[in-house]
PDB file of N, CA and C in Angstrom:
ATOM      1  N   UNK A   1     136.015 113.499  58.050  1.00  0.00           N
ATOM      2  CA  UNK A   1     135.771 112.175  57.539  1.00  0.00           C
ATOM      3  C   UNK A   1     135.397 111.257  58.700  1.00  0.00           C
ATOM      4  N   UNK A   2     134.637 110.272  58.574  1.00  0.00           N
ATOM      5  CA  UNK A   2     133.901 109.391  59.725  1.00  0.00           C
ATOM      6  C   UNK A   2     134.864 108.489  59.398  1.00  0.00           C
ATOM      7  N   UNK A   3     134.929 107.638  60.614  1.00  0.00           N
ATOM      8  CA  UNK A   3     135.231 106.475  60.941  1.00  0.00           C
ATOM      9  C   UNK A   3     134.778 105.487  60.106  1.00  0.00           C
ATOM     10  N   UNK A   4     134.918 104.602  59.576  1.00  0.00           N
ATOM     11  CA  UNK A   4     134.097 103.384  58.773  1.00  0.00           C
ATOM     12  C   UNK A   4     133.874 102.619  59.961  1.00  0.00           C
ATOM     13  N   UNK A   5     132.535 102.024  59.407  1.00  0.00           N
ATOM     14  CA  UNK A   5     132.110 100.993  60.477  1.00  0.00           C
ATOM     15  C   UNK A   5     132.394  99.590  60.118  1.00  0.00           C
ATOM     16  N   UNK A   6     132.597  98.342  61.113  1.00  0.00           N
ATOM     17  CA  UNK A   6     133.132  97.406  60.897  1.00  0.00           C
ATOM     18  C   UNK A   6     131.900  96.547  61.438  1.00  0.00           C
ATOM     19  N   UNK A   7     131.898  95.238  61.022  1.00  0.00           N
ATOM     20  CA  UNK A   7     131.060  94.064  61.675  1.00  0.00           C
ATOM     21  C   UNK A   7     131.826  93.948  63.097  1.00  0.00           C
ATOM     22  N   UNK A   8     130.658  93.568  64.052  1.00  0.00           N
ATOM     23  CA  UNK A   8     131.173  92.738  65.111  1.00  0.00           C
ATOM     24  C   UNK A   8     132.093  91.429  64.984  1.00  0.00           C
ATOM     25  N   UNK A   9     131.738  90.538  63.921  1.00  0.00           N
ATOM     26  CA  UNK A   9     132.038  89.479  64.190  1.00  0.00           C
ATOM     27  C   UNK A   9     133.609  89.921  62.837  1.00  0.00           C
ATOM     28  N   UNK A  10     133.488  90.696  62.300  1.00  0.00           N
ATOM     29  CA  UNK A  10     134.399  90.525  61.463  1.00  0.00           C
ATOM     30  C   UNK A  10     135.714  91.071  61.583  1.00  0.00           C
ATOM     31  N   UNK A  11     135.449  92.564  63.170  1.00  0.00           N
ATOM     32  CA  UNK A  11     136.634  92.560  63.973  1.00  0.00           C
ATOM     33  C   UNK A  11     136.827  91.798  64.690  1.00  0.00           C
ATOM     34  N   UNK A  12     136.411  90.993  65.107  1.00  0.00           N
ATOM     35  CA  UNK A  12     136.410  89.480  65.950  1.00  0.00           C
ATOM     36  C   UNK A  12     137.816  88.629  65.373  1.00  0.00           C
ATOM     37  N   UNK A  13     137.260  88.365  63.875  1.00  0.00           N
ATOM     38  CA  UNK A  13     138.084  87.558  63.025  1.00  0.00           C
ATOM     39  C   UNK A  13     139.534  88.570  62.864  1.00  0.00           C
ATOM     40  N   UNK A  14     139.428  89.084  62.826  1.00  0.00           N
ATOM     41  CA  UNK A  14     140.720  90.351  61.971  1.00  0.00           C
ATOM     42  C   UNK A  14     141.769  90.116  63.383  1.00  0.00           C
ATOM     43  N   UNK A  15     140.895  90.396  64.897  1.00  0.00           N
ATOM     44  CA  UNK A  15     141.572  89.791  66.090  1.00  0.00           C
ATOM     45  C   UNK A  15     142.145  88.526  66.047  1.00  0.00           C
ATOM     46  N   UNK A  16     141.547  87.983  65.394  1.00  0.00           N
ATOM     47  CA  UNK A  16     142.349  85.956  66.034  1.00  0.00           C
ATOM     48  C   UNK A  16     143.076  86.134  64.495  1.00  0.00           C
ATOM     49  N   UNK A  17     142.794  86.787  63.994  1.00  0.00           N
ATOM     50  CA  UNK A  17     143.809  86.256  62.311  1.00  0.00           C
ATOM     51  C   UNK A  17     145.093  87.626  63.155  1.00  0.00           C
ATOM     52  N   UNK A  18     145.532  88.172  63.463  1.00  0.00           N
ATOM     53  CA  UNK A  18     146.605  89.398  63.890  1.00  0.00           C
ATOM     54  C   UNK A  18     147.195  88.337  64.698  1.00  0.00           C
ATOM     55  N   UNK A  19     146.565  87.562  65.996  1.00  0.00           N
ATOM     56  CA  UNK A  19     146.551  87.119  67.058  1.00  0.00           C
ATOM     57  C   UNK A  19     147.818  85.622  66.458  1.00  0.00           C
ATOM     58  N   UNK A  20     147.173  85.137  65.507  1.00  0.00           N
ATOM     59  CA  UNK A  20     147.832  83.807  64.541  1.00  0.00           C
ATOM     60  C   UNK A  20     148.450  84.442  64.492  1.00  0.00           C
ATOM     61  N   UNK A  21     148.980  85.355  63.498  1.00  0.00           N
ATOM     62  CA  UNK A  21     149.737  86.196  62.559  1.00  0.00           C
ATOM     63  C   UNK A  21     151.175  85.850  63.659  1.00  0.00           C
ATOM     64  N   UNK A  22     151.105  86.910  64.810  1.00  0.00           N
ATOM     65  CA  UNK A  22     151.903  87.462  65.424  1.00  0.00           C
ATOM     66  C   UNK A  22     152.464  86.045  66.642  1.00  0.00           C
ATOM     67  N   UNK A  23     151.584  84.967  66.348  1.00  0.00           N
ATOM     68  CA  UNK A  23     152.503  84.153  67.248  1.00  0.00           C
ATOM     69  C   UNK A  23     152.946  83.545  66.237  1.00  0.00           C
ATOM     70  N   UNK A  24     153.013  82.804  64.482  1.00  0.00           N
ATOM     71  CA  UNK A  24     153.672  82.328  64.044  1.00  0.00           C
ATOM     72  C   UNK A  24     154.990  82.480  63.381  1.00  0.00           C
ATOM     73  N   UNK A  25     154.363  84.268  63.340  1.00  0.00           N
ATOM     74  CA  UNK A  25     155.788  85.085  63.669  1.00  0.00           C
ATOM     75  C   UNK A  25     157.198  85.112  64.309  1.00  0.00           C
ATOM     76  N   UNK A  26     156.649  84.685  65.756  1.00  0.00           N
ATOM     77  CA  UNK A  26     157.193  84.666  66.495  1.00  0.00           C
ATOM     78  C   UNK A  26     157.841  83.319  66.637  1.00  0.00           C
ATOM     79  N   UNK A  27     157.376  82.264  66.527  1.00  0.00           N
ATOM     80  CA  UNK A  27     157.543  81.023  65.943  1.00  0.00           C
ATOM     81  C   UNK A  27     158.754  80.578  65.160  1.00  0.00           C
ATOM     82  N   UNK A  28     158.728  81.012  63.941  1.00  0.00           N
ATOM     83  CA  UNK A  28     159.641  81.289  62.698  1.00  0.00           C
ATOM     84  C   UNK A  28     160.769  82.173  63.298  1.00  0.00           C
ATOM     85  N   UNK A  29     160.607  83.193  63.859  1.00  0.00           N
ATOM     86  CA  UNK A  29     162.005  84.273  64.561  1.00  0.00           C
ATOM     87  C   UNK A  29     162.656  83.139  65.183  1.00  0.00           C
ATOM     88  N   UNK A  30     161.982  82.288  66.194  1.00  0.00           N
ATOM     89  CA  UNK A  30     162.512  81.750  66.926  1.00  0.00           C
ATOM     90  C   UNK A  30     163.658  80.744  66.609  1.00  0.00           C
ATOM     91  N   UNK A  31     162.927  79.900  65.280  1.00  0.00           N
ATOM     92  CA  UNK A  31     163.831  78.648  64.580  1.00  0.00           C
ATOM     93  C   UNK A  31     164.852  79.280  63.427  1.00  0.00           C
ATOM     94  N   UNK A  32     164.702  80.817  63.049  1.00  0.00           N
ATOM     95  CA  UNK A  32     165.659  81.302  62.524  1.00  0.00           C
ATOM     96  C   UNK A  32     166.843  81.541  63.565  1.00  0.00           C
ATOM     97  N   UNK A  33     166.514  81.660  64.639  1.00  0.00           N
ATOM     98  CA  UNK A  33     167.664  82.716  65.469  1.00  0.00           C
ATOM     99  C   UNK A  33     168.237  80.984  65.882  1.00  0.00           C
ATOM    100  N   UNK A  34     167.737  80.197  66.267  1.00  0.00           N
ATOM    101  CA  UNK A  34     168.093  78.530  66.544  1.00  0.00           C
ATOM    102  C   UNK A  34     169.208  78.240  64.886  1.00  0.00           C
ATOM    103  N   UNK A  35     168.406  78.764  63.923  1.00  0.00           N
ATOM    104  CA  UNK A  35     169.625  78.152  62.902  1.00  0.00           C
ATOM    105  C   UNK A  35     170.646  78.555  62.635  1.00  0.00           C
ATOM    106  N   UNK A  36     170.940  80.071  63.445  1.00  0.00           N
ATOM    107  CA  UNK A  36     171.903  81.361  63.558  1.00  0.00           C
ATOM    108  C   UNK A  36     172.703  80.281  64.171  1.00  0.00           C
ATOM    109  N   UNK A  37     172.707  79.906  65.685  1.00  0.00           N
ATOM    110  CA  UNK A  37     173.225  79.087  66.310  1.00  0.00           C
ATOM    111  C   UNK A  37     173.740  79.895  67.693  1.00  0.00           C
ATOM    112  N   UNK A  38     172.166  81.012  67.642  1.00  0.00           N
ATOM    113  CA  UNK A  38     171.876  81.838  68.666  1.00  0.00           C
ATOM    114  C   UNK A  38     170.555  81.507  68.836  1.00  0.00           C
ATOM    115  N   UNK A  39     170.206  80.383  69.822  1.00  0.00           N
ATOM    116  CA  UNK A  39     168.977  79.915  70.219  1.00  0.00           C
ATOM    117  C   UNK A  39     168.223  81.008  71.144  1.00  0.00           C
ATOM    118  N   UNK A  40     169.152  81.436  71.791  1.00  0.00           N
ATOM    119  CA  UNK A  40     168.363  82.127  72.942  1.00  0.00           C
ATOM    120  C   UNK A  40     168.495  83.656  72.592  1.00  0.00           C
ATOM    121  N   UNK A  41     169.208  84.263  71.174  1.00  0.00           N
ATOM    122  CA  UNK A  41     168.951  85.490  70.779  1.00  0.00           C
ATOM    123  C   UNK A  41     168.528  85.963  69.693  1.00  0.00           C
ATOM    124  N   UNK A  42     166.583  86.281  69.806  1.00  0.00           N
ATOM    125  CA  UNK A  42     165.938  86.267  68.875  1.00  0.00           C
ATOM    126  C   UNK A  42     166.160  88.006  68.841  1.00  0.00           C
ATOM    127  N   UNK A  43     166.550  88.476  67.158  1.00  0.00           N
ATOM    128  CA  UNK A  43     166.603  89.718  67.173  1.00  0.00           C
ATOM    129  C   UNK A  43     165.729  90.034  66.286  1.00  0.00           C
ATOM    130  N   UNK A  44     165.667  91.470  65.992  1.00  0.00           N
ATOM    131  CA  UNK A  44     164.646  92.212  65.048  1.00  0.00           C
ATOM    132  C   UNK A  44     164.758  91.721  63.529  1.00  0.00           C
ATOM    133  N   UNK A  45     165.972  91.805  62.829  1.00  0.00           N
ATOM    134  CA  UNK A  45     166.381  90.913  61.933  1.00  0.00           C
ATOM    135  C   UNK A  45     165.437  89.557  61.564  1.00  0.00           C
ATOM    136  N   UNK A  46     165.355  88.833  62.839  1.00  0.00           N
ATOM    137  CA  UNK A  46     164.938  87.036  62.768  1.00  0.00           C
ATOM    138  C   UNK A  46     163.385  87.682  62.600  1.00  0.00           C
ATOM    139  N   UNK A  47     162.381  88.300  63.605  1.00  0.00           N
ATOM    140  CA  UNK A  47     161.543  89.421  63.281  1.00  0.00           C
ATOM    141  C   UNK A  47     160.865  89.470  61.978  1.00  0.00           C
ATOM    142  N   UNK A  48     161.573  90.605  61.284  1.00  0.00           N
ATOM    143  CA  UNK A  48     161.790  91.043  59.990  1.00  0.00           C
ATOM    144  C   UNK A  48     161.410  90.041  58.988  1.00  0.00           C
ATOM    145  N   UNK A  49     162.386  89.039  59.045  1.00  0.00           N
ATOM    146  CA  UNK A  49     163.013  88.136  57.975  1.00  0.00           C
ATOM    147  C   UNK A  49     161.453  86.641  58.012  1.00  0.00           C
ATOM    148  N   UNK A  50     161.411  87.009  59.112  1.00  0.00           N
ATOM    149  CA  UNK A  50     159.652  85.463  60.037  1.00  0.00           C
ATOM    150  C   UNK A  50     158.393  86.572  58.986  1.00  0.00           C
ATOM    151  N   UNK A  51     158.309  87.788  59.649  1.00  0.00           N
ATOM    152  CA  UNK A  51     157.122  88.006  58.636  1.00  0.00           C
ATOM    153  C   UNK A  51     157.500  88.587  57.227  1.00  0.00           C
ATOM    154  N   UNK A  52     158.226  88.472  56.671  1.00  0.00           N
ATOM    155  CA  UNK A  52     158.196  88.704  55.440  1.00  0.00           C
ATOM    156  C   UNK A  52     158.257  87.370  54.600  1.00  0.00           C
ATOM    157  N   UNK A  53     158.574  86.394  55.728  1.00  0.00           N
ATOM    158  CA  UNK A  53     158.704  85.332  54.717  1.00  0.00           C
ATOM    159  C   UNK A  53     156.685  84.582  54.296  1.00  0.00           C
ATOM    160  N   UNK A  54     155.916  85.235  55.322  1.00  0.00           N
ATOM    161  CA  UNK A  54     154.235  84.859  54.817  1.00  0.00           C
ATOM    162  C   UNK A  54     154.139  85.639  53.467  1.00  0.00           C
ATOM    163  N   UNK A  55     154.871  86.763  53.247  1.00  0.00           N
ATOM    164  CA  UNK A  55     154.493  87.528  51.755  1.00  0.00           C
ATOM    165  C   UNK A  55     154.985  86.423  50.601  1.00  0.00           C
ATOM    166  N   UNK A  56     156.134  85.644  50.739  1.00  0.00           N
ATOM    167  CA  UNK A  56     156.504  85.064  49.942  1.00  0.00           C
ATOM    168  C   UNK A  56     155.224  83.367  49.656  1.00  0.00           C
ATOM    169  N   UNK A  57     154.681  83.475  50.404  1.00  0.00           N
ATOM    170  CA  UNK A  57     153.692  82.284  50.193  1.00  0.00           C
ATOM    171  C   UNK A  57     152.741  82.192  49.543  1.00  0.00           C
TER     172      UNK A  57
END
């Protein structure tokens, strides 16, 4: 089976939309693990709980 081929510009986009993705992610872990009232210990959990909460939107 071949590879599928992709647009230039449309792996471009798929890059900066992963790129968003994964810092607002990170974002959200952060102010979860802050509401824990563990600011400075972001775990897999806070993780977890940051991107699953974009499915709910």
């Amino acid at each position: 089976m071949r590879p599928a081929k992709i647009d230039l510009e449309a792996a471009k986009a798929l890059i900066q939309w992963k790129s968003l993705f994964a810092t607002e992610v990170c974002e959200r872990a952060k102010r979860l693990a802050a509401q824990s009232g563990y600011p400075d210990c972001v775990t897999l959990s806070h993780y977890r709980m940051a991107a699953k909460s974009f499915s709910s939107e």
